[in-house]
PDB file of N, CA and C in Angstrom:
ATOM      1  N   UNK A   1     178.903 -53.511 113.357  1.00  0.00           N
ATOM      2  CA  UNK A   1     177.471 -53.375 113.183  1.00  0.00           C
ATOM      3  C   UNK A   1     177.159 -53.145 111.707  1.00  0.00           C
ATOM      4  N   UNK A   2     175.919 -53.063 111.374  1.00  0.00           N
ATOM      5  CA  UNK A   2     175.497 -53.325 110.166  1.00  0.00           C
ATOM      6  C   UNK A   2     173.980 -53.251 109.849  1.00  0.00           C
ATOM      7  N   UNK A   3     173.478 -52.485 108.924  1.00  0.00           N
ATOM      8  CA  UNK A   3     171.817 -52.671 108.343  1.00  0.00           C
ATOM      9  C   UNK A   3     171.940 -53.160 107.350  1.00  0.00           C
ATOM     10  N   UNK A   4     171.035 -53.493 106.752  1.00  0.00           N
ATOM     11  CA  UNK A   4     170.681 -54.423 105.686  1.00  0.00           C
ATOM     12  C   UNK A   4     169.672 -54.383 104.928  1.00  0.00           C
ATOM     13  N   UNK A   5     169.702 -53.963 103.903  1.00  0.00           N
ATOM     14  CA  UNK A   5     168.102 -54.196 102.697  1.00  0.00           C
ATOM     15  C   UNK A   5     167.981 -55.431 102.608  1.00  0.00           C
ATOM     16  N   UNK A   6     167.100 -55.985 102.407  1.00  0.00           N
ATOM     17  CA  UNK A   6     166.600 -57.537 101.860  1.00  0.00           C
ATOM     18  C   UNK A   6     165.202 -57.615 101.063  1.00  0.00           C
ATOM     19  N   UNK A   7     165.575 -58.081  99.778  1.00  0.00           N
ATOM     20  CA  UNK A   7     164.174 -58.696  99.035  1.00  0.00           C
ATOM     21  C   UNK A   7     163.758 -59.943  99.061  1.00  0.00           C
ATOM     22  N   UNK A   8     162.838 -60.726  99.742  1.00  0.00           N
ATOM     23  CA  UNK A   8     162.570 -62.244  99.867  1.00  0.00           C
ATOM     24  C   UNK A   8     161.056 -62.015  99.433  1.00  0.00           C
ATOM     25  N   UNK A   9     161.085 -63.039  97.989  1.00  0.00           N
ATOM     26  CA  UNK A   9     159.589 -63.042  97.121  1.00  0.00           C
ATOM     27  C   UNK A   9     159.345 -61.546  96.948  1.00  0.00           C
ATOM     28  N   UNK A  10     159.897 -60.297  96.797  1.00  0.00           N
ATOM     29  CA  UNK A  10     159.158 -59.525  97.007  1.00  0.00           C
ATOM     30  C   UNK A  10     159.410 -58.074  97.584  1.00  0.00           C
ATOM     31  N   UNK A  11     159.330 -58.982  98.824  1.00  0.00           N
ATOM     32  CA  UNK A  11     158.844 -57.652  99.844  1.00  0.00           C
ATOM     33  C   UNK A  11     160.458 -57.334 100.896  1.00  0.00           C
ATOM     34  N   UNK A  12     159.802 -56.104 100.997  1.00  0.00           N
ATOM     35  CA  UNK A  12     161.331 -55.365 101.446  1.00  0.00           C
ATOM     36  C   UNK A  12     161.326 -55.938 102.673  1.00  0.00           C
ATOM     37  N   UNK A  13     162.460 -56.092 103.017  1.00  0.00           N
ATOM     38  CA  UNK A  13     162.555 -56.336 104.994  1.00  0.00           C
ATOM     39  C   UNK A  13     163.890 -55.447 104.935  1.00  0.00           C
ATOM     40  N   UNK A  14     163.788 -54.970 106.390  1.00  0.00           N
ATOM     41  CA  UNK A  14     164.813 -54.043 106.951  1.00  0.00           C
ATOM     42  C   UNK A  14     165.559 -54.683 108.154  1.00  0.00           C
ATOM     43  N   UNK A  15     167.076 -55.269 108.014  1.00  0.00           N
ATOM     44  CA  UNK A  15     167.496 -55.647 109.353  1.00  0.00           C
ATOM     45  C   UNK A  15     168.585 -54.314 110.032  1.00  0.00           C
ATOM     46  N   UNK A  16     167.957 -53.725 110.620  1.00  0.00           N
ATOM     47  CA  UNK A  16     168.598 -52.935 111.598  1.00  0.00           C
ATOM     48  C   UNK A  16     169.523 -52.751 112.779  1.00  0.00           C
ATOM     49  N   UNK A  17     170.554 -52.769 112.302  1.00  0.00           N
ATOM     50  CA  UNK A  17     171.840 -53.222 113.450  1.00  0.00           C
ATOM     51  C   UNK A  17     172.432 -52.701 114.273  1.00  0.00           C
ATOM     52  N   UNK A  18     172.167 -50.864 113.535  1.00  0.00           N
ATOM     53  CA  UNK A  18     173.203 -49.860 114.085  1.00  0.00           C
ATOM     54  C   UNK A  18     172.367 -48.811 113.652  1.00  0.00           C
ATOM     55  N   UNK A  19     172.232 -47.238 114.220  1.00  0.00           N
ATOM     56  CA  UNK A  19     171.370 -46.308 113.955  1.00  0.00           C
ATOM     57  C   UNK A  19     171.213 -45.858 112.649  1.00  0.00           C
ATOM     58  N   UNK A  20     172.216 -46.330 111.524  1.00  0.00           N
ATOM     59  CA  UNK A  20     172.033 -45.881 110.151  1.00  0.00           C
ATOM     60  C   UNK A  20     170.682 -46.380 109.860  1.00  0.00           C
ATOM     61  N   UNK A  21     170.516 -47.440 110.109  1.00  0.00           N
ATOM     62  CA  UNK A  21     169.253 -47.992 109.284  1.00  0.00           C
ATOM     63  C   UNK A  21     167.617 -47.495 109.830  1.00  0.00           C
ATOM     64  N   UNK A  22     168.010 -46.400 110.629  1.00  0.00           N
ATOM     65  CA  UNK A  22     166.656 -45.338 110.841  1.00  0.00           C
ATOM     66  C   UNK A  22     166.203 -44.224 109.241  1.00  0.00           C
ATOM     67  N   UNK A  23     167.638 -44.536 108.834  1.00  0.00           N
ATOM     68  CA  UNK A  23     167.494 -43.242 107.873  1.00  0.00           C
ATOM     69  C   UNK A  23     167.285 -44.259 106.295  1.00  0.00           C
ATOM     70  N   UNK A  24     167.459 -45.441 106.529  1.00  0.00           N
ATOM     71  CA  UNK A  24     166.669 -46.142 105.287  1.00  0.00           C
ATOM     72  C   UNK A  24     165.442 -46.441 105.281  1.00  0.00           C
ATOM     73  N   UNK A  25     165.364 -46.504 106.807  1.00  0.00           N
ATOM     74  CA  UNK A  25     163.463 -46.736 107.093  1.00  0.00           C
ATOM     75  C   UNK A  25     163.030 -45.368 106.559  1.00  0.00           C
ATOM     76  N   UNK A  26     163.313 -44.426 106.762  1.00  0.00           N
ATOM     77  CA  UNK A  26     162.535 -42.835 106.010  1.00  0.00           C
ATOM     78  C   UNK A  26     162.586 -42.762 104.791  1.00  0.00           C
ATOM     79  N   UNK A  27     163.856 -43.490 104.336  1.00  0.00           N
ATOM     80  CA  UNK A  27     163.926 -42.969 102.981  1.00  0.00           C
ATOM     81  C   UNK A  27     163.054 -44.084 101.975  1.00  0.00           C
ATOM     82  N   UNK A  28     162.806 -45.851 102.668  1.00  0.00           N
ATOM     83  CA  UNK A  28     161.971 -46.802 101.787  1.00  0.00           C
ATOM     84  C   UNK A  28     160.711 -46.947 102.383  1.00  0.00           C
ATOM     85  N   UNK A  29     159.845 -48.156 101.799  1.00  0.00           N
ATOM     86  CA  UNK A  29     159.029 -48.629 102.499  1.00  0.00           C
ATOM     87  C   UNK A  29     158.921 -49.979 102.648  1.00  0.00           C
ATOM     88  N   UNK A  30     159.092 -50.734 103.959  1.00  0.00           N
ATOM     89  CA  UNK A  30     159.116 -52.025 104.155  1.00  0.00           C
ATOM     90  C   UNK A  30     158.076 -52.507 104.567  1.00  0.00           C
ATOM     91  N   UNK A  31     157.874 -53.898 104.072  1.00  0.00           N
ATOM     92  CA  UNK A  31     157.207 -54.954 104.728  1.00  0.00           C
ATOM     93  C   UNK A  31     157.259 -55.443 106.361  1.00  0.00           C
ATOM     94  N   UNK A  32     158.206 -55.415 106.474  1.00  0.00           N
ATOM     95  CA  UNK A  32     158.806 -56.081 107.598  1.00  0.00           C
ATOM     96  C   UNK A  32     160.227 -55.568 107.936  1.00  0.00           C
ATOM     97  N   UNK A  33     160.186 -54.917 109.381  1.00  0.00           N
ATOM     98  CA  UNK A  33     161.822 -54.531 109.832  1.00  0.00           C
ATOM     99  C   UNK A  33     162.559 -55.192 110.610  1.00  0.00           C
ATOM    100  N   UNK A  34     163.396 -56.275 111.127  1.00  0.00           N
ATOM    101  CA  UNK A  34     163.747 -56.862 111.919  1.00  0.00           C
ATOM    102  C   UNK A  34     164.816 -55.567 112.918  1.00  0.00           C
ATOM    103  N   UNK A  35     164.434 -55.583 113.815  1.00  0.00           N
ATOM    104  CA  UNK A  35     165.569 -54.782 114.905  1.00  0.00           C
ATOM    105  C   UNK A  35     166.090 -54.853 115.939  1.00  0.00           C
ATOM    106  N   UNK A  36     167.537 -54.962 115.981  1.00  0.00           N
ATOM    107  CA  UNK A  36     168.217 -55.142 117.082  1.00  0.00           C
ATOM    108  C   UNK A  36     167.515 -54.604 117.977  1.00  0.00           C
ATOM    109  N   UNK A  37     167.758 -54.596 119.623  1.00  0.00           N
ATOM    110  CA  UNK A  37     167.563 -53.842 120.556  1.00  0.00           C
ATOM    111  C   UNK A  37     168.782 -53.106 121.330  1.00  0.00           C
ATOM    112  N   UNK A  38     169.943 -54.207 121.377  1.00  0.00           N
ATOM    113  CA  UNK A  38     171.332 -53.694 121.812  1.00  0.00           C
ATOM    114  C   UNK A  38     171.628 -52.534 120.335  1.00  0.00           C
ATOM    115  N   UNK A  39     171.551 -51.349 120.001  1.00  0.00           N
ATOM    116  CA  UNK A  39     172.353 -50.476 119.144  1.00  0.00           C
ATOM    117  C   UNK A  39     173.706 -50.075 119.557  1.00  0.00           C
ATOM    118  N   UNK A  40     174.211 -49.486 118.972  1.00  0.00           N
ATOM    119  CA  UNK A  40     175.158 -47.747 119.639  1.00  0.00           C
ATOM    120  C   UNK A  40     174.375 -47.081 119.869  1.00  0.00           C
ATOM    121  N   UNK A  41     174.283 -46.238 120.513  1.00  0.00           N
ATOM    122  CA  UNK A  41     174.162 -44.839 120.840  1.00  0.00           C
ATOM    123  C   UNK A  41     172.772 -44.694 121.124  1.00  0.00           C
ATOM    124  N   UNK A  42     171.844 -45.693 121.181  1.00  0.00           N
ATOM    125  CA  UNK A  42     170.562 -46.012 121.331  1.00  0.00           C
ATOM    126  C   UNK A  42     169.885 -47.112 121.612  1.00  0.00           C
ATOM    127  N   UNK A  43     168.612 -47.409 122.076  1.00  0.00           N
ATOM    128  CA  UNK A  43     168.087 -48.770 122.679  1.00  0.00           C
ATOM    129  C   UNK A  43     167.288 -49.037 121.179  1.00  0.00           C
ATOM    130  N   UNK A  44     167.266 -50.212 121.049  1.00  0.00           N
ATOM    131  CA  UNK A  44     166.244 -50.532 119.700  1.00  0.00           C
ATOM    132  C   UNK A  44     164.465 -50.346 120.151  1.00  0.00           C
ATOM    133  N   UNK A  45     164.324 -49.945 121.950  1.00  0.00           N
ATOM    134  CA  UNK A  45     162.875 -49.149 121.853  1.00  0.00           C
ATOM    135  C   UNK A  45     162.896 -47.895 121.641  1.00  0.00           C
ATOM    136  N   UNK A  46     164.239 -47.497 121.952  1.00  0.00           N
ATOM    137  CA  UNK A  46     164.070 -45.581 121.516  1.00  0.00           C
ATOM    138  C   UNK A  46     163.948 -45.706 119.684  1.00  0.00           C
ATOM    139  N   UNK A  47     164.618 -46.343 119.449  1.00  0.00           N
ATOM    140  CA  UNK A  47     163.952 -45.975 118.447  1.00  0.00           C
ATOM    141  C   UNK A  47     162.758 -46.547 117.592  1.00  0.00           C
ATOM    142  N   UNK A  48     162.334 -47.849 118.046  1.00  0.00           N
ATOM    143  CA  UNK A  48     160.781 -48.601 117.822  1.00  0.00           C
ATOM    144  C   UNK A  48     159.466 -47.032 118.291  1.00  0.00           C
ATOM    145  N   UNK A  49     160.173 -46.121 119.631  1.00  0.00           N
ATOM    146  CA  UNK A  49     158.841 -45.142 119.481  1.00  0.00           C
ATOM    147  C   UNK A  49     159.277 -43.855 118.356  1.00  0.00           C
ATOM    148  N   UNK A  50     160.433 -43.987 117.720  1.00  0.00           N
ATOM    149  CA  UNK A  50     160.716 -43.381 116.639  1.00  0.00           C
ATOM    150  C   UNK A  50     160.158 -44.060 115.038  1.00  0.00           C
ATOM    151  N   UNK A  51     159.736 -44.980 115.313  1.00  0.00           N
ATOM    152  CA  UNK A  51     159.443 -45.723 114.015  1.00  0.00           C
ATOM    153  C   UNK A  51     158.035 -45.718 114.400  1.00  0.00           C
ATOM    154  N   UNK A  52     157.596 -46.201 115.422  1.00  0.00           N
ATOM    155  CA  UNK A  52     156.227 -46.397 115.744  1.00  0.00           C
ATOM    156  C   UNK A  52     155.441 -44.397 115.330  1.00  0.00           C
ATOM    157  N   UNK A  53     156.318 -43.515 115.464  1.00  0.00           N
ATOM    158  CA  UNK A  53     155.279 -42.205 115.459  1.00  0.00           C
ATOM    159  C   UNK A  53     155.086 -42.070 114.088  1.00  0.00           C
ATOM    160  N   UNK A  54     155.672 -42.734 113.202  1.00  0.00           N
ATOM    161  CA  UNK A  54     155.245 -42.443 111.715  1.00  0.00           C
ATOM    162  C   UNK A  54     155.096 -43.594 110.863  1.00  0.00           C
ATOM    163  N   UNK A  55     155.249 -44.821 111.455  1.00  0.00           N
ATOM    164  CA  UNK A  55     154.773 -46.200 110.956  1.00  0.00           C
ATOM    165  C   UNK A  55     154.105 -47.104 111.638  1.00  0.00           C
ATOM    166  N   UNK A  56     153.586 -47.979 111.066  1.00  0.00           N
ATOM    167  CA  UNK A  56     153.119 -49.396 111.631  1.00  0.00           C
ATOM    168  C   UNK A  56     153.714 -50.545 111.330  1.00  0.00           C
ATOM    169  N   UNK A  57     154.554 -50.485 110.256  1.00  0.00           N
ATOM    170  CA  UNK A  57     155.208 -51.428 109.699  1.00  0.00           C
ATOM    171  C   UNK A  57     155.364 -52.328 110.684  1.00  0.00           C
ATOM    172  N   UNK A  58     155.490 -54.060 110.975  1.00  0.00           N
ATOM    173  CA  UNK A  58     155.787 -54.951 111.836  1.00  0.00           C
ATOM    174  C   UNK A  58     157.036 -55.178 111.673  1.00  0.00           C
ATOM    175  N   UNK A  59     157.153 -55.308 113.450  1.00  0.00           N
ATOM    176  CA  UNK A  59     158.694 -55.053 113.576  1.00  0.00           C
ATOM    177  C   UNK A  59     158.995 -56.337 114.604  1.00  0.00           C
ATOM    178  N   UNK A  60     160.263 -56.702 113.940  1.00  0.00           N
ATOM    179  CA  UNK A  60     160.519 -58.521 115.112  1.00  0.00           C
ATOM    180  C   UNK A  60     161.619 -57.583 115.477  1.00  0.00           C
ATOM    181  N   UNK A  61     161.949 -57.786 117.235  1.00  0.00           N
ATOM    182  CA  UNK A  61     162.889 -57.366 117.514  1.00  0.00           C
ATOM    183  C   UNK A  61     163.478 -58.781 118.208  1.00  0.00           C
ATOM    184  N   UNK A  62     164.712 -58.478 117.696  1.00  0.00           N
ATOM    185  CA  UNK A  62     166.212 -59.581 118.488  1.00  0.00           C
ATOM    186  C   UNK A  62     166.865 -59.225 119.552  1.00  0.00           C
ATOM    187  N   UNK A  63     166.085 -59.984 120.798  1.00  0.00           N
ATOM    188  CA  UNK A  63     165.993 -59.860 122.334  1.00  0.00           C
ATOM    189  C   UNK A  63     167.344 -60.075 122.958  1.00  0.00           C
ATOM    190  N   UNK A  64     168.493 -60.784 121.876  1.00  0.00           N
ATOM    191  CA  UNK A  64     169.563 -61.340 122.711  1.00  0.00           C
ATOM    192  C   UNK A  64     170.047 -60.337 123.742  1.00  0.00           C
ATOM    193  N   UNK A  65     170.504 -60.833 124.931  1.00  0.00           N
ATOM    194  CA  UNK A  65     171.180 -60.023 125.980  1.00  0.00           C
ATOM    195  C   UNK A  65     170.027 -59.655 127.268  1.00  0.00           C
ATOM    196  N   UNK A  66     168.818 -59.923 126.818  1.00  0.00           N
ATOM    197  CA  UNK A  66     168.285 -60.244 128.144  1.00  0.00           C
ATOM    198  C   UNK A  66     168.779 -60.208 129.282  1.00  0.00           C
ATOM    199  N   UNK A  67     168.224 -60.175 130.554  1.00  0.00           N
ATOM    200  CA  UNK A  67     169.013 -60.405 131.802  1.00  0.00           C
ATOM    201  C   UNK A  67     168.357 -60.947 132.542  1.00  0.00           C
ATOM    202  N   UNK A  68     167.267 -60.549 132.662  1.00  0.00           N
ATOM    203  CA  UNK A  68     166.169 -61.821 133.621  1.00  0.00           C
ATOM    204  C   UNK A  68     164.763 -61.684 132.769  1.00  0.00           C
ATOM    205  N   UNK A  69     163.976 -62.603 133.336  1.00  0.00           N
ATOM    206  CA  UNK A  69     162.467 -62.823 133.132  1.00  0.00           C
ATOM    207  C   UNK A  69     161.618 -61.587 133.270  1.00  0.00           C
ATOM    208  N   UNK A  70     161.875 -61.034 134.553  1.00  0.00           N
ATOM    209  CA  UNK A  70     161.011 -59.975 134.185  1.00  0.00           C
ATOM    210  C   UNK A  70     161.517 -58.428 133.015  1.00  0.00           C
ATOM    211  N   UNK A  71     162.242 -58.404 132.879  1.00  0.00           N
ATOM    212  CA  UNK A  71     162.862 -57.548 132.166  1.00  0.00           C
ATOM    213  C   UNK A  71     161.870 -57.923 130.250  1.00  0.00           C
ATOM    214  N   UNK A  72     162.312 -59.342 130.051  1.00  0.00           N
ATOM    215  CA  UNK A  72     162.012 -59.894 129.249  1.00  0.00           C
ATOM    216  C   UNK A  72     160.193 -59.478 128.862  1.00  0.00           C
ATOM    217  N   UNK A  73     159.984 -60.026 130.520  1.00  0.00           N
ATOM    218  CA  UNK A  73     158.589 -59.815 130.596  1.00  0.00           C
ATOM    219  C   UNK A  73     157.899 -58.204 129.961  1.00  0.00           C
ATOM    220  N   UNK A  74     158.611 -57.427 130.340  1.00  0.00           N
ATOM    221  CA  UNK A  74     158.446 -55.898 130.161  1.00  0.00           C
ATOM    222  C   UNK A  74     158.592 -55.713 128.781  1.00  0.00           C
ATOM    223  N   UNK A  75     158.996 -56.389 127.971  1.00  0.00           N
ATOM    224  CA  UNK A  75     159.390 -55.831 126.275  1.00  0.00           C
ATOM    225  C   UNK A  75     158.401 -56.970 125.870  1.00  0.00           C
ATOM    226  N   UNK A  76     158.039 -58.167 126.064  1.00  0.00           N
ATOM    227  CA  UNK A  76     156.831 -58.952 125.398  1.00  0.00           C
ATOM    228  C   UNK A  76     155.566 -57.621 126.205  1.00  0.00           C
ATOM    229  N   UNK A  77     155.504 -57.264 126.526  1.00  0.00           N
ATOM    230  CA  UNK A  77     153.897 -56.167 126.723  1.00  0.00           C
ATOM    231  C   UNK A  77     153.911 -55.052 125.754  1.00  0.00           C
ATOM    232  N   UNK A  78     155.230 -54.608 124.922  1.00  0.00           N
ATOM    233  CA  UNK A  78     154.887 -53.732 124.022  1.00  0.00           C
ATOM    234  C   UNK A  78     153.817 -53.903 123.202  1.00  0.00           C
ATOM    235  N   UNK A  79     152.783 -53.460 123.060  1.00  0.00           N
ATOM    236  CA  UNK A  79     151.997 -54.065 121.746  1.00  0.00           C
ATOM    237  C   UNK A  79     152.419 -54.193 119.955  1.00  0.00           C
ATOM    238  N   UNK A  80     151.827 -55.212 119.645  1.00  0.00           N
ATOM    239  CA  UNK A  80     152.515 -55.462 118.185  1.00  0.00           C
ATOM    240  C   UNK A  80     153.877 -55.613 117.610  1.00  0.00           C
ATOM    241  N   UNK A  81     154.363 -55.941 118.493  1.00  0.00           N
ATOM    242  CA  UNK A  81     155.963 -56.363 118.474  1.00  0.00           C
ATOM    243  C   UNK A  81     156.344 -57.870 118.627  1.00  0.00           C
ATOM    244  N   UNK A  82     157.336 -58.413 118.281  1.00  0.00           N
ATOM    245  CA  UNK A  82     157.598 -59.967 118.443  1.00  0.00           C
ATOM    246  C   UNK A  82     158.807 -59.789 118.952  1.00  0.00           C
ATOM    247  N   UNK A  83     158.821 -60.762 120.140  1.00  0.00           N
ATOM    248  CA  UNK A  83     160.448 -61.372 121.060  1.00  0.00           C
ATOM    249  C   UNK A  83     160.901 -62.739 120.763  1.00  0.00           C
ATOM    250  N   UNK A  84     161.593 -62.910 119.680  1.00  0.00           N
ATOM    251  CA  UNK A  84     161.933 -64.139 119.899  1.00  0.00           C
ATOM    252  C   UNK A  84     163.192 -64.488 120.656  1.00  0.00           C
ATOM    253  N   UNK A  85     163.258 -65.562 120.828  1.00  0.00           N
ATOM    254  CA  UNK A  85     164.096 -65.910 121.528  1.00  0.00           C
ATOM    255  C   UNK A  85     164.923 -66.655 120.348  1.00  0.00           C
ATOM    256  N   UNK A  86     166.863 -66.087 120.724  1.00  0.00           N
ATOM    257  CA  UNK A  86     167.533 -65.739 120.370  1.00  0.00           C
ATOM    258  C   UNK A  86     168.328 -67.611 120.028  1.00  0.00           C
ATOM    259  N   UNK A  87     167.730 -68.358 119.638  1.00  0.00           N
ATOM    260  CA  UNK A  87     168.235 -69.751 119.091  1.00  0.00           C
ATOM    261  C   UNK A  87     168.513 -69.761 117.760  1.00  0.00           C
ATOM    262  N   UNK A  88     169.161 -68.287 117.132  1.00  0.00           N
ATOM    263  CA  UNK A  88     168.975 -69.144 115.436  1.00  0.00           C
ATOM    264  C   UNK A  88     169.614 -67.514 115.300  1.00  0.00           C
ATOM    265  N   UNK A  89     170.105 -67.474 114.529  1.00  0.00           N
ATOM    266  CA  UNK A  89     170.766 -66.018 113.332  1.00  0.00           C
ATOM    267  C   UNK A  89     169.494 -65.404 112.804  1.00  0.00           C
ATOM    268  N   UNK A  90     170.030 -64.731 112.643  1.00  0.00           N
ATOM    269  CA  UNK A  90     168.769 -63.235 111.935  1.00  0.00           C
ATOM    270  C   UNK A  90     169.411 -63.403 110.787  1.00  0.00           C
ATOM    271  N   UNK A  91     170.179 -64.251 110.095  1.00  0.00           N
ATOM    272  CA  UNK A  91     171.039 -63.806 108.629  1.00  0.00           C
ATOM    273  C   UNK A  91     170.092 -64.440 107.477  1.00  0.00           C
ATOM    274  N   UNK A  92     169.420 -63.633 106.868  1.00  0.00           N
ATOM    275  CA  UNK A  92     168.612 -64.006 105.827  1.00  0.00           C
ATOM    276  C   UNK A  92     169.422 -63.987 104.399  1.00  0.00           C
ATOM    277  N   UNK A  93     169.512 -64.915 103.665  1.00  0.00           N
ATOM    278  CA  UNK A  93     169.871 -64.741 102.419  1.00  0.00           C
ATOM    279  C   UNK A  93     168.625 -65.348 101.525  1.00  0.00           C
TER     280      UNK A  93
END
C-alpha cells in the first residue's frame, strides 16, 4: 500500500491507499483526494466521515472490489462523492 502527494498544473491531489495518508490530509491542503475504499485497518467511508467532519475537499473514491449492484448502489447515494468504475489505474504522473 501506498499514499501519494501529486502536483498536476498546480493543485495538490491526495491519492490515499493506506491510513497514513489521513495524517497528510491534516497536515496539507488539497484540491482533490482520490481514495481507496478497500484500506487496512479501515473502510475508505470510515474514513471519508473522518475527512468529511473537517473538510469538503472533493473526493473520487476507487470502487474496485464491489460485489453486487446494490451494494454499489449504496456508495453512489453518498452525497458529493464520485464511483468510478474501476477500467483504468489511478496512477497519475
Amino acid at each position: 500500500m501506498y499514499t501519494r502527494n501529486e502536483v498536476i498544473n498546480g493543485d495538490m491531489i491526495l491519492v490515499i491507499m493506506d491510513i497514513e495518508g489521513f495524517e497528510l490530509f491534516y497536515e496539507n491542503s488539497y484540491q482533490l483526494v482520490i481514495l481507496d475504499i478497500m484500506l487496512p485497518g479501515m473502510t475508505g467511508h470510515e474514513l471519508l466521515r473522518e475527512i468529511r467532519k473537517i473538510s469538503d475537499t472533493p473526493i473520487l473514491m476507487d470502487k474496485f472490489g464491489f460485489e453486487s449492484l446494490k451494494q454499489e448502489w449504496w456508495h453512489y447515494s453518498l452525497k458529493d462523492e464520485i464511483y468510478p468504475n474501476k477500467y483504468f489505474d489511478f496512477l497519475v504522473s
